[in-house]
Protein backbone atom coordinates (compact mmCIF):
# COMPACT_ATOMS: atom_id res chain seq x y z
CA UNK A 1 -2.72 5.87 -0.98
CA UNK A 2 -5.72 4.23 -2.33
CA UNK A 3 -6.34 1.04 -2.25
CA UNK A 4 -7.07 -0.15 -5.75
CA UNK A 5 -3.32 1.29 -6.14
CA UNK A 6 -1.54 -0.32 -3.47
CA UNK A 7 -2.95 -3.23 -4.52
CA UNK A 8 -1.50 -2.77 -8.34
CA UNK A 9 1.86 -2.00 -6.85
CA UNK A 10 1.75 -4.98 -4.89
CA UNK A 11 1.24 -7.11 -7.50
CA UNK A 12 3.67 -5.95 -9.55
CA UNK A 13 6.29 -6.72 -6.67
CA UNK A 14 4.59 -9.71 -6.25
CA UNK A 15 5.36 -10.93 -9.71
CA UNK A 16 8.86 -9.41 -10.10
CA UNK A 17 10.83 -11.34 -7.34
CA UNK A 18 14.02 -12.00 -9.37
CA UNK A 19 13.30 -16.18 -9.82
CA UNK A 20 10.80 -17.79 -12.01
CA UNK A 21 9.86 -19.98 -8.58
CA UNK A 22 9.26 -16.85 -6.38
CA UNK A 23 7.55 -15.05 -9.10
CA UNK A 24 5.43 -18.16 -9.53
CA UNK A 25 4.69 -18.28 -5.51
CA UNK A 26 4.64 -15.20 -4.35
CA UNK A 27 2.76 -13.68 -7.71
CA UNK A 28 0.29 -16.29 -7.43
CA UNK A 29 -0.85 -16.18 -3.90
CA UNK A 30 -0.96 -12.10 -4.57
CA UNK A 31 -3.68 -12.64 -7.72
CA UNK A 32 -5.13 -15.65 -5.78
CA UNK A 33 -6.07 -13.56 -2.88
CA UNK A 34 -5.29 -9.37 -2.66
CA UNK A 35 -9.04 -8.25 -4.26
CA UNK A 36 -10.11 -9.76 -1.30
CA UNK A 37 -7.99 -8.22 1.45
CA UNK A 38 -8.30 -5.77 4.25
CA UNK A 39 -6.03 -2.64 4.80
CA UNK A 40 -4.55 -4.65 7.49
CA UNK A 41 -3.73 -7.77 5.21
CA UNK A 42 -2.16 -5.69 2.38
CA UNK A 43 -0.42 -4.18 5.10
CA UNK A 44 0.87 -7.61 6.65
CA UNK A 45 1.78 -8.59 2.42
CA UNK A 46 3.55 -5.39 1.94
CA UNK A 47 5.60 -5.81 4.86
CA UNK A 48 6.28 -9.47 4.06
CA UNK A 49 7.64 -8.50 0.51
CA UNK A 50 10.32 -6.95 2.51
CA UNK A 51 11.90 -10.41 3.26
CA UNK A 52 14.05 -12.10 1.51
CA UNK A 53 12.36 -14.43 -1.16
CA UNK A 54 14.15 -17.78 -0.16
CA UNK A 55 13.08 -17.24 3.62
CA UNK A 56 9.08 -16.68 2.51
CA UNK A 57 9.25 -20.05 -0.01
CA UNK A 58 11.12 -21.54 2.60
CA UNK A 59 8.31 -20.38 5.14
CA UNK A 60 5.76 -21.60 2.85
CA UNK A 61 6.73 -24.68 2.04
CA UNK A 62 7.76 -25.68 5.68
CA UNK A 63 11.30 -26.16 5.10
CA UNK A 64 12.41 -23.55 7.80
CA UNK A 65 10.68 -22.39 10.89
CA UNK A 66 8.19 -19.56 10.38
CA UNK A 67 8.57 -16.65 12.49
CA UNK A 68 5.60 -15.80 14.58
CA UNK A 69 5.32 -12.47 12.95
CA UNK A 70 4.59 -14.08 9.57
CA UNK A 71 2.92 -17.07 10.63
CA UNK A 72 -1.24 -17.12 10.64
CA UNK A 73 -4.19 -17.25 8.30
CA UNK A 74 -2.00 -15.58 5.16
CA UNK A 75 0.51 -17.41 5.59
CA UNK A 76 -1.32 -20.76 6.20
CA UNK A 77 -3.34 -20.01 2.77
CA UNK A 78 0.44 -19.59 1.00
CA UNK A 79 0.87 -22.81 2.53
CA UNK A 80 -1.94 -24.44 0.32
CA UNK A 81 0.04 -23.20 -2.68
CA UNK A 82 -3.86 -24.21 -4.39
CA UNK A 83 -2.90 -20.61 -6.11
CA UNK A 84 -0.44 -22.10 -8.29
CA UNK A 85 -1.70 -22.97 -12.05
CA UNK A 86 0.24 -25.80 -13.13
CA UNK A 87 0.61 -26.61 -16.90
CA UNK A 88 -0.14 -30.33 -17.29
């Protein structure tokens, strides 16, 4: 598939989650960072949008363990949750 389109489809599951929080995460971090990334990195995202939404917030925030599989550069930059726009 190319990757213009996996990256579309991506962020269309990025922003669909099912909560206004995940949507807000998850959706974020995807515009914040996927123009940027690597077959391999969409390919790490992709599979991570297989988990459950409460373990990858929870992950991200640092209120549960992160399993090695997940944990690294993408996940540290979810982390930073800098991604976020916040309405003031």
């Amino acid at each position: 598939m190319d990757h213009a389109i996996r990256l579309k489809r991506l962020r269309f599951r990025a922003w669909h989650r099912g909560t206004k929080e995940a949507d807000l995460m998850i959706g974020g971090y995807c515009d914040a960072h996927c123009d940027t990334w690597t077959t391999e990195q969409v390919d790490w995202f992709e599979a991570l949008l297989e988990e459950q939404d409460v373990d990858i917030m929870a992950w991200a925030i640092g209120t549960q363990p992160c399993p090695a599989r997940w944990d690294g550069a993408m996940m540290e930059a979810m982390r930073k949750l800098e991604y976020v726009p916040i309405a003031t």
